[in-house]
PDB file of N, CA and C in Angstrom:
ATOM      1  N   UNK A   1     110.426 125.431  97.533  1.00  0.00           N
ATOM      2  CA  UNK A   1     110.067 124.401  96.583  1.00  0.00           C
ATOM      3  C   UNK A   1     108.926 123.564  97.157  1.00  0.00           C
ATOM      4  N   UNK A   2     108.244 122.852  96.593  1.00  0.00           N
ATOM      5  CA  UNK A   2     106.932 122.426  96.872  1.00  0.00           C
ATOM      6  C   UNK A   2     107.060 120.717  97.320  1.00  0.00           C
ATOM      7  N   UNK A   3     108.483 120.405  97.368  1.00  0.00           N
ATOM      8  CA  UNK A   3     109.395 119.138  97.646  1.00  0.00           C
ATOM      9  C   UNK A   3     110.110 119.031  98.282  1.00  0.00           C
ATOM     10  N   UNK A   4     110.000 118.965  99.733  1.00  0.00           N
ATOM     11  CA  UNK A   4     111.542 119.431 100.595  1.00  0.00           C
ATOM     12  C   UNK A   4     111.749 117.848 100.923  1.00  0.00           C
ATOM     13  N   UNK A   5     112.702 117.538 101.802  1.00  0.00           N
ATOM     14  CA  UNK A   5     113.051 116.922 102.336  1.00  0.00           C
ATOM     15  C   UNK A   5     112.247 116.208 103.347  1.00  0.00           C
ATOM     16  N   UNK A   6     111.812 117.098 104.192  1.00  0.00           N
ATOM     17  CA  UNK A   6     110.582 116.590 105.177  1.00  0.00           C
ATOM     18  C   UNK A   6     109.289 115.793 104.429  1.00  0.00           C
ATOM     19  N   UNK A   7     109.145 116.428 103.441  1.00  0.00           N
ATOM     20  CA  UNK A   7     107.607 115.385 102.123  1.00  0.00           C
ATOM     21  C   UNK A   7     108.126 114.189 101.947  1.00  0.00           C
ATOM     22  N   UNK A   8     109.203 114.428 101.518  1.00  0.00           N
ATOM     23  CA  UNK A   8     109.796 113.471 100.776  1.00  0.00           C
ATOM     24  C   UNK A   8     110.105 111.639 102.082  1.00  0.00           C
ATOM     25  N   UNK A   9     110.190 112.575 102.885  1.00  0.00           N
ATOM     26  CA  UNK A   9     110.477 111.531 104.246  1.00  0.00           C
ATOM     27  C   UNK A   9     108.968 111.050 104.260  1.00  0.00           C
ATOM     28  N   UNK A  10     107.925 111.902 104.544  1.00  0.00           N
ATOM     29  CA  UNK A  10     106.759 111.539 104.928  1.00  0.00           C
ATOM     30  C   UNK A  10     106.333 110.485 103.542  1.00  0.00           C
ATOM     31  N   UNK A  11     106.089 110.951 102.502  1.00  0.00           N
ATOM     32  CA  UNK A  11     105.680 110.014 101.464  1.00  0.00           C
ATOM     33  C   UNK A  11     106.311 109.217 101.689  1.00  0.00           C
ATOM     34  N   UNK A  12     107.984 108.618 101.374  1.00  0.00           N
ATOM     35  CA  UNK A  12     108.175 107.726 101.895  1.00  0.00           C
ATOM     36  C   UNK A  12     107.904 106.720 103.470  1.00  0.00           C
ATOM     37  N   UNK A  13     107.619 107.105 103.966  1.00  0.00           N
ATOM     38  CA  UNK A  13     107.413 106.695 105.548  1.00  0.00           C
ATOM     39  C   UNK A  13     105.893 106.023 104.725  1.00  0.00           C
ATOM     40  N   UNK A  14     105.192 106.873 104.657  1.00  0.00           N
ATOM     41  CA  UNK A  14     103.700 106.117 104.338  1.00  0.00           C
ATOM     42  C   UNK A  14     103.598 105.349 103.634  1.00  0.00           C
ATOM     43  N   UNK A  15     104.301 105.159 102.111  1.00  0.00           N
ATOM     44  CA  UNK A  15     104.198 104.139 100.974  1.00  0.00           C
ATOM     45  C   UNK A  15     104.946 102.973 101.148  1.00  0.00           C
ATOM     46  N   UNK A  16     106.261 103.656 101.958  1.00  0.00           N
ATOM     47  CA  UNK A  16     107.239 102.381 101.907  1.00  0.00           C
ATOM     48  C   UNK A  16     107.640 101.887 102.859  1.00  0.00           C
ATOM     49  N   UNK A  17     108.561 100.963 103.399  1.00  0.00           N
ATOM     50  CA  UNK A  17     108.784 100.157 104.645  1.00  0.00           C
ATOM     51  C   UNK A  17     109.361 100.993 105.782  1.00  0.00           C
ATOM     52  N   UNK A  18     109.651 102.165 105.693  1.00  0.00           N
ATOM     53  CA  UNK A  18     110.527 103.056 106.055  1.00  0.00           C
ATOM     54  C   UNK A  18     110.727 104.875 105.525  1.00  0.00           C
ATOM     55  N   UNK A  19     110.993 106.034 106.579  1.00  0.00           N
ATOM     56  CA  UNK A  19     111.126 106.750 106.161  1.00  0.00           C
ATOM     57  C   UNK A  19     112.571 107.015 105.006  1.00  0.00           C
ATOM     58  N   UNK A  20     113.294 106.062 105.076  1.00  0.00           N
ATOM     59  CA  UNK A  20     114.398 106.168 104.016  1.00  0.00           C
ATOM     60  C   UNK A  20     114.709 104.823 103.109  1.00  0.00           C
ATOM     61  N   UNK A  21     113.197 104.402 103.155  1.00  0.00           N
ATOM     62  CA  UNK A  21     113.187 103.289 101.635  1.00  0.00           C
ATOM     63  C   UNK A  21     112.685 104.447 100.501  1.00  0.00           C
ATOM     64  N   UNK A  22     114.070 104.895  99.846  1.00  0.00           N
ATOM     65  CA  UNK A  22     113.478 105.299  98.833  1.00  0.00           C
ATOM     66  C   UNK A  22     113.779 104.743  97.397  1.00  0.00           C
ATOM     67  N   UNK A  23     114.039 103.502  97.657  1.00  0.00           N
ATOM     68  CA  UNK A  23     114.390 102.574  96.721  1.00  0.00           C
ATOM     69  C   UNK A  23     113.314 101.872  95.983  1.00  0.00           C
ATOM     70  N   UNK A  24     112.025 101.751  97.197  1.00  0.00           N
ATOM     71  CA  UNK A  24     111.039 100.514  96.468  1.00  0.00           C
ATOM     72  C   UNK A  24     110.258 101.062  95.663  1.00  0.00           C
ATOM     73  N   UNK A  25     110.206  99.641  94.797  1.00  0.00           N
ATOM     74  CA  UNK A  25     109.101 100.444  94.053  1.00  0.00           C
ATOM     75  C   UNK A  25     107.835 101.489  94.122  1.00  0.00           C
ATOM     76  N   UNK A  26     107.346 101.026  95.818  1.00  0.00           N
ATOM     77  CA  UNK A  26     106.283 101.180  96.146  1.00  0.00           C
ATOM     78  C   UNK A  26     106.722 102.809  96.695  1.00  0.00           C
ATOM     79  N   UNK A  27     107.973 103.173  96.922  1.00  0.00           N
ATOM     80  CA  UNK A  27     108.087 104.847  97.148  1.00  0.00           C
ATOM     81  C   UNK A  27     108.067 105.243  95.908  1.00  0.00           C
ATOM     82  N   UNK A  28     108.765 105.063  95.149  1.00  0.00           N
ATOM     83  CA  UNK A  28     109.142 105.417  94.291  1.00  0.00           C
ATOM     84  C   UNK A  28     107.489 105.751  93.002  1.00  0.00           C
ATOM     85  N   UNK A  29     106.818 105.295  93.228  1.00  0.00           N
ATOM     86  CA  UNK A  29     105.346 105.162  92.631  1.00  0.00           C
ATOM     87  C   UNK A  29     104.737 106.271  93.425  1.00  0.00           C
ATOM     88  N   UNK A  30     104.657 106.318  94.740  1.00  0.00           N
ATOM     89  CA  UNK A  30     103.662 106.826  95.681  1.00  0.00           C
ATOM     90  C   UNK A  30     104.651 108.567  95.140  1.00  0.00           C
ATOM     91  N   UNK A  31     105.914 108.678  95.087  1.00  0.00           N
ATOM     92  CA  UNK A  31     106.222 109.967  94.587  1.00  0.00           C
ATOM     93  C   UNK A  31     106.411 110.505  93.384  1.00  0.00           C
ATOM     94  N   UNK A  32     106.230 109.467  92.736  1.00  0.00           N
ATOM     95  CA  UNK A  32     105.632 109.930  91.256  1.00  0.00           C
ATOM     96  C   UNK A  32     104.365 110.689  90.787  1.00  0.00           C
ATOM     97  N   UNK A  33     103.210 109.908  91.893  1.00  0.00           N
ATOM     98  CA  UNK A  33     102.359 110.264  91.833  1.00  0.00           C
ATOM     99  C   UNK A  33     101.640 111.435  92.870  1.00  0.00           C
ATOM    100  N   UNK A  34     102.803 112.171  93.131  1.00  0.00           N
ATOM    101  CA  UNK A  34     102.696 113.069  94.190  1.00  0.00           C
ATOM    102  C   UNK A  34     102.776 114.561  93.147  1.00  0.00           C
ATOM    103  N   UNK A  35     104.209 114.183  92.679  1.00  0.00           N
ATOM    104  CA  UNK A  35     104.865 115.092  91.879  1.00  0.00           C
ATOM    105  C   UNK A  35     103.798 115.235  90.531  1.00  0.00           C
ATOM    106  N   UNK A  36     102.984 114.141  89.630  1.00  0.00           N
ATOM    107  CA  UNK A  36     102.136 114.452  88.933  1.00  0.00           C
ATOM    108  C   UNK A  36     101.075 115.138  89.322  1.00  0.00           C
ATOM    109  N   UNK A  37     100.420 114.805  90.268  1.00  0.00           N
ATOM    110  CA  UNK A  37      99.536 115.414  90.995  1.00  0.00           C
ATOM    111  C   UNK A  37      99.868 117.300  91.096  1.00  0.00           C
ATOM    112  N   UNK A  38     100.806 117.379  91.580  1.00  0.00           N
ATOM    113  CA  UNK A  38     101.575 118.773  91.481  1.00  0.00           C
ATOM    114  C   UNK A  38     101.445 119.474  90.169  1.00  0.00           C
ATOM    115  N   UNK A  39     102.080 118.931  89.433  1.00  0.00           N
ATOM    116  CA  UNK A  39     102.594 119.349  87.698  1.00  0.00           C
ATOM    117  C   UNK A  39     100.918 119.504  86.863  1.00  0.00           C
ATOM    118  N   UNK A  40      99.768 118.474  87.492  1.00  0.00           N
ATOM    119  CA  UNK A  40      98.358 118.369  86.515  1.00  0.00           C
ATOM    120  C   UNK A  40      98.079 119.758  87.321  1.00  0.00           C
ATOM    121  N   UNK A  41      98.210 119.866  88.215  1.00  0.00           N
ATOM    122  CA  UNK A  41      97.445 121.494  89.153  1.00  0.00           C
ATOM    123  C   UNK A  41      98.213 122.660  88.409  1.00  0.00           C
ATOM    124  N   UNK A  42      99.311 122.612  88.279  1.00  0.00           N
ATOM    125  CA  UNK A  42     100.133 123.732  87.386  1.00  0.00           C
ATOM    126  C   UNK A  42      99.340 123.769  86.229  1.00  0.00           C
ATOM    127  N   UNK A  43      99.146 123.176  85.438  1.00  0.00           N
ATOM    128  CA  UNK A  43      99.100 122.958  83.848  1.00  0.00           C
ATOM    129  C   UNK A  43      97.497 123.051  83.828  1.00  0.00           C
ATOM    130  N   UNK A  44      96.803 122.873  84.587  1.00  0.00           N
ATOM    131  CA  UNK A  44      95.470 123.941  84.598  1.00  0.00           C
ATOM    132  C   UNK A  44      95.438 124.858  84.966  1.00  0.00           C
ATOM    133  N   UNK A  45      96.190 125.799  85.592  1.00  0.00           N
ATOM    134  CA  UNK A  45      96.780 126.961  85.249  1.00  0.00           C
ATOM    135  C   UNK A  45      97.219 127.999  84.221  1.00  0.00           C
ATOM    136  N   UNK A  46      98.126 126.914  83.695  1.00  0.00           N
ATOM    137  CA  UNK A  46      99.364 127.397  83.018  1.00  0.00           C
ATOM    138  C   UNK A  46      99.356 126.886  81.336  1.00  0.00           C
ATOM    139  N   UNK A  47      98.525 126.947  80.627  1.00  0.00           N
ATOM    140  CA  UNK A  47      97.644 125.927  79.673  1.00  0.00           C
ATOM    141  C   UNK A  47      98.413 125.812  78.857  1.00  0.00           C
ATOM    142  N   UNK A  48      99.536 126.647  78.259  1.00  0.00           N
ATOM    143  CA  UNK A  48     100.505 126.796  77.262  1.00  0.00           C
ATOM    144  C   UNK A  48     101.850 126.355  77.607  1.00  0.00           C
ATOM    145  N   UNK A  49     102.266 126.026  79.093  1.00  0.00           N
ATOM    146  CA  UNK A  49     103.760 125.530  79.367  1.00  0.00           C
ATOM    147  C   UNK A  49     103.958 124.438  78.960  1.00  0.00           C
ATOM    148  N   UNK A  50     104.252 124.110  78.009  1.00  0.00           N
ATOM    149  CA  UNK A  50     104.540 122.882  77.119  1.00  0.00           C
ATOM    150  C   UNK A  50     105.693 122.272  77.401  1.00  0.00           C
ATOM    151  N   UNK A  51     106.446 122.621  78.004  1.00  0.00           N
ATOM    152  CA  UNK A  51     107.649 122.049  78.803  1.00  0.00           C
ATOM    153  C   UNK A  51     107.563 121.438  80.092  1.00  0.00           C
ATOM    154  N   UNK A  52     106.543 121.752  81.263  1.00  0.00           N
ATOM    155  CA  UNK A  52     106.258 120.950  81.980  1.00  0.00           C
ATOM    156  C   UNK A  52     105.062 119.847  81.293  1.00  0.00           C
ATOM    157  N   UNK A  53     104.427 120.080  80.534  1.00  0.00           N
ATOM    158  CA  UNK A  53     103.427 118.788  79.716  1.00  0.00           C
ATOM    159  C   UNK A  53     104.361 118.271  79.672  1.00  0.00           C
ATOM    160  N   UNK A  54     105.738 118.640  78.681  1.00  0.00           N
ATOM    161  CA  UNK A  54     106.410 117.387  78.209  1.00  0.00           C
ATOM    162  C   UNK A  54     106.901 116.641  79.699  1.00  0.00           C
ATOM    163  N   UNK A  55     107.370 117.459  80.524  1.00  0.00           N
ATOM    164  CA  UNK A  55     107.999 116.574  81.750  1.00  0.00           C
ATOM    165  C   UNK A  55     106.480 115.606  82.433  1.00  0.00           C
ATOM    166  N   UNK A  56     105.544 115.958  82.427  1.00  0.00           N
ATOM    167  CA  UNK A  56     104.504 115.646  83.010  1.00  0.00           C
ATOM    168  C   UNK A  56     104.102 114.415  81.952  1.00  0.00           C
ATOM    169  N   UNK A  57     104.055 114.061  80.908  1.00  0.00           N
ATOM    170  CA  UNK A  57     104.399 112.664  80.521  1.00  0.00           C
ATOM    171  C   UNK A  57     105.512 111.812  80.823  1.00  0.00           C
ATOM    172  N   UNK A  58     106.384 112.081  80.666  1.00  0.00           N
ATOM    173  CA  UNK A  58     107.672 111.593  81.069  1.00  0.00           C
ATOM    174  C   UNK A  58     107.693 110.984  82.307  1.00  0.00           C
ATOM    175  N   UNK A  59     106.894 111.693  83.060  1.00  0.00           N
ATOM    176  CA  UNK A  59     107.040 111.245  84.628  1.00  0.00           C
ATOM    177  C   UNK A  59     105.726 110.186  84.626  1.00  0.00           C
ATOM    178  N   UNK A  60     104.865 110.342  84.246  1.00  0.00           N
ATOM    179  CA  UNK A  60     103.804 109.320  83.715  1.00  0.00           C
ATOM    180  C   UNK A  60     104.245 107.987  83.462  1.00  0.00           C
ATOM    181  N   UNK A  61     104.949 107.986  82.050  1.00  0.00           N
ATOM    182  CA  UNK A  61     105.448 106.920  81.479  1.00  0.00           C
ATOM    183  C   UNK A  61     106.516 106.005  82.415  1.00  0.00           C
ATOM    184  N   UNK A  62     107.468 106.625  83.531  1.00  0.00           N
ATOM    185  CA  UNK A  62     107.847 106.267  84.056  1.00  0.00           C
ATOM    186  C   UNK A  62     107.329 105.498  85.384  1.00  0.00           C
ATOM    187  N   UNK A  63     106.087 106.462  85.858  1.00  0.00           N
ATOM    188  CA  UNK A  63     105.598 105.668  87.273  1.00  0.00           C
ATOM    189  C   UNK A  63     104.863 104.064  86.265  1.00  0.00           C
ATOM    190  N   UNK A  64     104.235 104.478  84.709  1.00  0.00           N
ATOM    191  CA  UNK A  64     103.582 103.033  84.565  1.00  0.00           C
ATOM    192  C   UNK A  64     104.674 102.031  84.010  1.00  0.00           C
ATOM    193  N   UNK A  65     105.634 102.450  83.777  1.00  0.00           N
ATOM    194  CA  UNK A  65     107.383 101.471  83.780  1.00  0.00           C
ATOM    195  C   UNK A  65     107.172 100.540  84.954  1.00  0.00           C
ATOM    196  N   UNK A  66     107.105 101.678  86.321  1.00  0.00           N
ATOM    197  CA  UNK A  66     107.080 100.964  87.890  1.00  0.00           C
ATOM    198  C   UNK A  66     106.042  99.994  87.908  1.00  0.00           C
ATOM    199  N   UNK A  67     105.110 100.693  87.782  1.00  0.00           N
ATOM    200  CA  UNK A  67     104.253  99.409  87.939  1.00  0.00           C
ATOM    201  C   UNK A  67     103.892  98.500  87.074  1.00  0.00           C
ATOM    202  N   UNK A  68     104.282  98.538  85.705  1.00  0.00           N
ATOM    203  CA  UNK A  68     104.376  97.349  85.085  1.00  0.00           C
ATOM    204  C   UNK A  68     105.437  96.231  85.546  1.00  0.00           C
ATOM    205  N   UNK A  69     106.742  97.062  86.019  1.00  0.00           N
ATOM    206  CA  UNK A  69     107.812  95.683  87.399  1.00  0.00           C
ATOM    207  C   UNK A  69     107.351  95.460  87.845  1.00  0.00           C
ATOM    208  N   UNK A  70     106.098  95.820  88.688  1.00  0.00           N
ATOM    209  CA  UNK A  70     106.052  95.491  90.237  1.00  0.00           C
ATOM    210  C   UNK A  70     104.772  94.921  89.686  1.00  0.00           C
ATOM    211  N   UNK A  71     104.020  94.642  88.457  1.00  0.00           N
ATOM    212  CA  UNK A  71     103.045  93.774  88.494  1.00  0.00           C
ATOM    213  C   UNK A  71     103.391  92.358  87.948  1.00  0.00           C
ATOM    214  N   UNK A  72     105.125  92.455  87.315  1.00  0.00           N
ATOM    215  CA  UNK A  72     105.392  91.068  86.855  1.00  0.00           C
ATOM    216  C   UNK A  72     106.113  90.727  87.908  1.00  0.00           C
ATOM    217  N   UNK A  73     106.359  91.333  88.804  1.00  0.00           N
ATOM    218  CA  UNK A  73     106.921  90.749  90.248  1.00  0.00           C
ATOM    219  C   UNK A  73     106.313  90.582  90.812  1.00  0.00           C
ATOM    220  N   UNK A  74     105.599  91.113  91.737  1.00  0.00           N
ATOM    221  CA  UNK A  74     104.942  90.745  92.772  1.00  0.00           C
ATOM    222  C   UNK A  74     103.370  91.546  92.793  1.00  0.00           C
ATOM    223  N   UNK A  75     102.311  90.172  91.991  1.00  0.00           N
ATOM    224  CA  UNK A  75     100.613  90.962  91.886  1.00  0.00           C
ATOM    225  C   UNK A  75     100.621  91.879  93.218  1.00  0.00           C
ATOM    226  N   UNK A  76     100.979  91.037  94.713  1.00  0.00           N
ATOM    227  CA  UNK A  76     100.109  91.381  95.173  1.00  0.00           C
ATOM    228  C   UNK A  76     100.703  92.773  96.047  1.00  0.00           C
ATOM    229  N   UNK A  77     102.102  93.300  95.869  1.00  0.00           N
ATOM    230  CA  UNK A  77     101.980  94.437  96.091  1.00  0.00           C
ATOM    231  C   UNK A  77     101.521  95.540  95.361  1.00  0.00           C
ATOM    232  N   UNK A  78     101.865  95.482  94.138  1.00  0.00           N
ATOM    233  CA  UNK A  78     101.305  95.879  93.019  1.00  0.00           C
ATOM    234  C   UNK A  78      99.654  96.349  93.368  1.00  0.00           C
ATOM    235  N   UNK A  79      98.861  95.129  93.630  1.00  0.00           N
ATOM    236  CA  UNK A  79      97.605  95.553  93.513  1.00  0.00           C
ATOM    237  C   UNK A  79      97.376  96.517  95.153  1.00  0.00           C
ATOM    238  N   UNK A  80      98.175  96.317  96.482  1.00  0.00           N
ATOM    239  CA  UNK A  80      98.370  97.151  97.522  1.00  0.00           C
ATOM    240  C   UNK A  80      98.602  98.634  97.226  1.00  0.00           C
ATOM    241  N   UNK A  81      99.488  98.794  96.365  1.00  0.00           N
ATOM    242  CA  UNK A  81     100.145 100.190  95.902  1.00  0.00           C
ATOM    243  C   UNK A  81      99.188 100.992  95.140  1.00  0.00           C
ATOM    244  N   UNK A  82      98.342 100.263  94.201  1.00  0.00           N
ATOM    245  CA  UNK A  82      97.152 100.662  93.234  1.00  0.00           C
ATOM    246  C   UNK A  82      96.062 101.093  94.375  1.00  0.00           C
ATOM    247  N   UNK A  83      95.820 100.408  95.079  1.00  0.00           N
ATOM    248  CA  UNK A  83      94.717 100.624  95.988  1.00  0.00           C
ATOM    249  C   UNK A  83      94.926 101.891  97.088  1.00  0.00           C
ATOM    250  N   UNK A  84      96.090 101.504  97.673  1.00  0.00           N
ATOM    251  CA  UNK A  84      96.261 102.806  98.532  1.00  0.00           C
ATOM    252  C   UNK A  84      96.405 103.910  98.014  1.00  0.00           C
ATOM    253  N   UNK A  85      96.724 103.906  96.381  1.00  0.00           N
ATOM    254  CA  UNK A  85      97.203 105.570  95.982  1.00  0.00           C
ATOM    255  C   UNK A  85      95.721 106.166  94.961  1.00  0.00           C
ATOM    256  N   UNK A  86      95.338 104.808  94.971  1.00  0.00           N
ATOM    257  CA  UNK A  86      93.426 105.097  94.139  1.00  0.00           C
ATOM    258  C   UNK A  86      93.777 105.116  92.311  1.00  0.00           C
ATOM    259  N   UNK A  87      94.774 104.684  92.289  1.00  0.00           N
ATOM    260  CA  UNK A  87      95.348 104.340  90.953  1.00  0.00           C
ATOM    261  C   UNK A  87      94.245 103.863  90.234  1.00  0.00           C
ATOM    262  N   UNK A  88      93.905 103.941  88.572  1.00  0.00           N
ATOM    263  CA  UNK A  88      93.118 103.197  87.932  1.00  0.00           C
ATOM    264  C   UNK A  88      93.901 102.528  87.224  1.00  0.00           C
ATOM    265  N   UNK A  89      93.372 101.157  86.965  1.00  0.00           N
ATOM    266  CA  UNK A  89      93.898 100.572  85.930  1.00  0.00           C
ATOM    267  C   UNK A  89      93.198  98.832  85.883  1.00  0.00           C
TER     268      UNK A  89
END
């Protein structure tokens, strides 16, 4: 699988306070946008799998859920998390 355990440590370790914060927002964003990243490389591929499109919004809508919390909580990690992952917005 293209997600083991060991990624999953490392993304977390880099985004968040810890290799096993996988609670914060700020992991939880940084592997959203890991896993999209993944799913947009498939789907230029794969032009007709309409079942990962659908998951590949879904997972979209959800990382901008995250960071719409984490921008009425706290700007200024928010704008940290945007910056380190090259987010637009």
């Amino acid at each position: 699988m293209y997600l083991d355990k060991a990624k999953k440590q490392e993304i977390f370790g880099q985004y968040g306070t810890s290799n096993t914060d996988t609670g914060s927002p700020e992991s939880q964003v940084a592997l959203f946008s890991y896993r999209i990243s993944h799913l947009t490389e498939h789907l230029k591929k794969n032009r007709k799998d309409h079942t990962t499109e659908r998951s590949l919004m879904k997972m979209v809508g959800k990382r901008r859920a995250l960071l719409d919390y984490l921008k009425d909580r706290d700007i200024e990690r928010y704008r940290a998390i945007v910056k380190k992952l090259g987010l637009r917005r």
